[in-house]
Protein backbone atom coordinates (compact mmCIF):
# COMPACT_ATOMS: atom_id res chain seq x y z
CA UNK A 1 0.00 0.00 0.00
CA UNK A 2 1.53 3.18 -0.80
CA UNK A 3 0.99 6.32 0.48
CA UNK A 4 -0.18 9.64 -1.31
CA UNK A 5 1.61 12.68 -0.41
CA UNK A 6 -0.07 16.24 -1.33
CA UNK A 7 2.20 19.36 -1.52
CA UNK A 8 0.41 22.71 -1.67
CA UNK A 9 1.29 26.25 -0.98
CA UNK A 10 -1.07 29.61 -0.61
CA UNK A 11 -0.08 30.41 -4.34
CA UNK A 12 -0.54 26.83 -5.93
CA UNK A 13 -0.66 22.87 -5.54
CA UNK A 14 3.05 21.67 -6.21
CA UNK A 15 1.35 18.17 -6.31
CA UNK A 16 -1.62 16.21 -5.03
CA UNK A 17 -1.45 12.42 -4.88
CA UNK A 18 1.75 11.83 -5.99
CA UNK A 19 2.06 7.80 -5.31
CA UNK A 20 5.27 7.39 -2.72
CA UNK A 21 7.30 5.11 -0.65
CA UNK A 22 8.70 7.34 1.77
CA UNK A 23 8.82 10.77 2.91
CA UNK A 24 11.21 13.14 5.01
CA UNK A 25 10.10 16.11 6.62
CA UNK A 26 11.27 18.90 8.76
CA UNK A 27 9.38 18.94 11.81
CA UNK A 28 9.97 21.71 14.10
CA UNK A 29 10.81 18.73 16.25
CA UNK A 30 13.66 17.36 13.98
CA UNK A 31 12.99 15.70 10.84
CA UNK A 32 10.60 12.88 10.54
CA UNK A 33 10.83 9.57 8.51
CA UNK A 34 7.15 8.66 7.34
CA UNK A 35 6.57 5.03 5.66
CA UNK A 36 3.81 3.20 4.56
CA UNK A 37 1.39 2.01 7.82
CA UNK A 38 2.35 5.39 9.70
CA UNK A 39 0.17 6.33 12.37
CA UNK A 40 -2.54 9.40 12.44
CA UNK A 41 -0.21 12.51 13.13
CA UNK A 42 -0.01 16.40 12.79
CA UNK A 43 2.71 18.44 13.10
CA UNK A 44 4.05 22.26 13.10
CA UNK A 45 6.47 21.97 9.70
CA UNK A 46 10.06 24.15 9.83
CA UNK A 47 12.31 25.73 6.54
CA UNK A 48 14.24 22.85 5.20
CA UNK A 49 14.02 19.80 2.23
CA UNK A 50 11.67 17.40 2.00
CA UNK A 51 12.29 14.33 0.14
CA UNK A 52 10.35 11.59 -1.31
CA UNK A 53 10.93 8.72 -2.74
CA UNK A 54 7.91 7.74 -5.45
CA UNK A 55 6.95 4.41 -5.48
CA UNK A 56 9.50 2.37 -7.67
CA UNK A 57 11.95 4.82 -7.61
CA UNK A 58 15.87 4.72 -6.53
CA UNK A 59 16.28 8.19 -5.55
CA UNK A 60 14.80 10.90 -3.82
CA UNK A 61 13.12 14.33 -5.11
CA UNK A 62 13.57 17.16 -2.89
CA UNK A 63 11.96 20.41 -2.22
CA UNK A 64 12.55 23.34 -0.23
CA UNK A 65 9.93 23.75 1.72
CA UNK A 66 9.32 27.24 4.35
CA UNK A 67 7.43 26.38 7.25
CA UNK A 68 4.34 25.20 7.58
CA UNK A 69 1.66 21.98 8.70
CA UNK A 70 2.11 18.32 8.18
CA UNK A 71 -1.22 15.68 8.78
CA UNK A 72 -0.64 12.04 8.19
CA UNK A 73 -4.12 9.78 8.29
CA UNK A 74 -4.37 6.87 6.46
CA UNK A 75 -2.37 6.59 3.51
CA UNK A 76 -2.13 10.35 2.78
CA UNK A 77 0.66 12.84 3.71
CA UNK A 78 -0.55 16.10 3.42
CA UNK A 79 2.62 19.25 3.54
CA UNK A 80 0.90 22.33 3.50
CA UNK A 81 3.87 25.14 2.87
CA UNK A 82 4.19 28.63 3.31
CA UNK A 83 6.27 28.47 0.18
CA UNK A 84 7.86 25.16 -1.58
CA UNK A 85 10.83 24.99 -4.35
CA UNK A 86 11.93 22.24 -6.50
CA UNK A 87 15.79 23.00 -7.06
CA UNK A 88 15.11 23.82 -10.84
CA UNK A 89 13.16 26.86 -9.32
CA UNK A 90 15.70 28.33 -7.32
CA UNK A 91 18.27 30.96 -8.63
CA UNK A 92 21.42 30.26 -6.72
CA UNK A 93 22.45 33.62 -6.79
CA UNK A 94 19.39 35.21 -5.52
CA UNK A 95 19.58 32.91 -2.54
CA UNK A 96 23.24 33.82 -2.06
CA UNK A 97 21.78 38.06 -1.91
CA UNK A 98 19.16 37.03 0.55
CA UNK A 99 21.61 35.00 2.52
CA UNK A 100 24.14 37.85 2.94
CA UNK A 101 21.45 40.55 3.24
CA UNK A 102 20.13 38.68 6.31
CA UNK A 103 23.65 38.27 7.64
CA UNK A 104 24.12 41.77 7.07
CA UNK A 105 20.84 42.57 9.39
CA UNK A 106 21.82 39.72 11.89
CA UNK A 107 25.31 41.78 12.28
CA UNK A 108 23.90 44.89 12.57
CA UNK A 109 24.03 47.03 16.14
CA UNK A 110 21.06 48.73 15.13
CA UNK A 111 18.64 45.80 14.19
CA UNK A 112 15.74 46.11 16.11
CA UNK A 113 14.83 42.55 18.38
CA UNK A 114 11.76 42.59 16.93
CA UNK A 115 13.13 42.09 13.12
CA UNK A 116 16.59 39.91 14.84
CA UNK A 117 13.62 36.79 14.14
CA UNK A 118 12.41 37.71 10.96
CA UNK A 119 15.93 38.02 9.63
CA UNK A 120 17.04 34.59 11.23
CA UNK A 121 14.30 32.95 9.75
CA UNK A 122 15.31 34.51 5.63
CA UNK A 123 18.69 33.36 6.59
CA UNK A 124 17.25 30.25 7.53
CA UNK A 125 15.56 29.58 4.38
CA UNK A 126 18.28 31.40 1.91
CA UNK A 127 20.76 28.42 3.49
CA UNK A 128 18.03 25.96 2.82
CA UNK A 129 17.65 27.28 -0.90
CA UNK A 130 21.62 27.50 -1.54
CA UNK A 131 22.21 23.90 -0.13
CA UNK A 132 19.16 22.63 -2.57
CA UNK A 133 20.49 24.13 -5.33
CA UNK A 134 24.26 23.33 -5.06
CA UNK A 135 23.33 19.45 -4.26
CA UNK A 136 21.30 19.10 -7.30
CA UNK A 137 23.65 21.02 -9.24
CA UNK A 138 26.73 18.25 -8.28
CA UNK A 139 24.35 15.63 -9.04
CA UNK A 140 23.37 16.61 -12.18
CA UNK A 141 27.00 16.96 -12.74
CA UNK A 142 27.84 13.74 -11.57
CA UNK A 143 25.08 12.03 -13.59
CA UNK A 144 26.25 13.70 -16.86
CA UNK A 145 29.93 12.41 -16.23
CA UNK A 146 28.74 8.72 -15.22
CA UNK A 147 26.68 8.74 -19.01
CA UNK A 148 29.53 10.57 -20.75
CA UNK A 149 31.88 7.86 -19.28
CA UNK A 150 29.09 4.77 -20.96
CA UNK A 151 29.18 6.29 -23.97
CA UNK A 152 32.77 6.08 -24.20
């Protein structure tokens, strides 16, 4: 029995019933492993990747995923996400601006404590983004060099 995971932010549904094996979230609790059979379960959702694994598949699709609310009942896996980016979406550099721009806020004397959070939590998902992006780039690279080697 496989389990049918739904992703879907404010602005659109990334997915709905996508067919899958497994599925890694991250839980504002740490990051949680959900199989086939899992119990009944909601959760508060943090920035990170999730992955899943459809069913008959090797590897793992990721997104990055800004916090949000998980609910597991039955055989569905519903992420709802304040935003959600599949590493083809995300422009490296633009990630590497909003990284430094937070860093730049997080170092200022004169950031107020009120926006110290808000800035923690763009860091938080620029780092998130930039990590996505550079892992699937050194895949791709890697697959294109493993095929380039067969042909040869």
């Amino acid at each position: 029995m496989a389990l049918s995971l739904s992703l879907v932010t404010p602005s659109k549904k990334v997915f709905t019933d996508l067919e899958v094996s497994e599925v890694f979230v991250p839980s504002t609790r740490g990051e949680l492993n959900i199989l086939e059979t899992h119990g009944p379960l909601m959760s508060n959702l943090d920035t990170g990747i999730l992955k899943y694994k459809k069913t008959g598949d090797t590897q793992f699709s990721e997104f990055a995923i800004s916090w949000g609310y998980l609910e597991i009942s039955q055989d569905r896996v519903t992420v709802l996400a304040e935003t959600a980016e599949a590493p083809s979406e995300i422009d490296l550099a633009r990630a590497e601006l909003a990284r430094d721009a937070a860093l730049n806020k997080l170092a200022s004397a004169d950031t107020e404590q009120s926006d110290f959070f808000k800035y923690q939590l763009k860091l938080q998902r620029a780092l998130v983004r930039i990590k996505l992006a550079e892992s699937s780039a050194a895949l791709t690279a890697d697959k294109r060099a493993s095929e380039s080697q067969k042909t040869h």
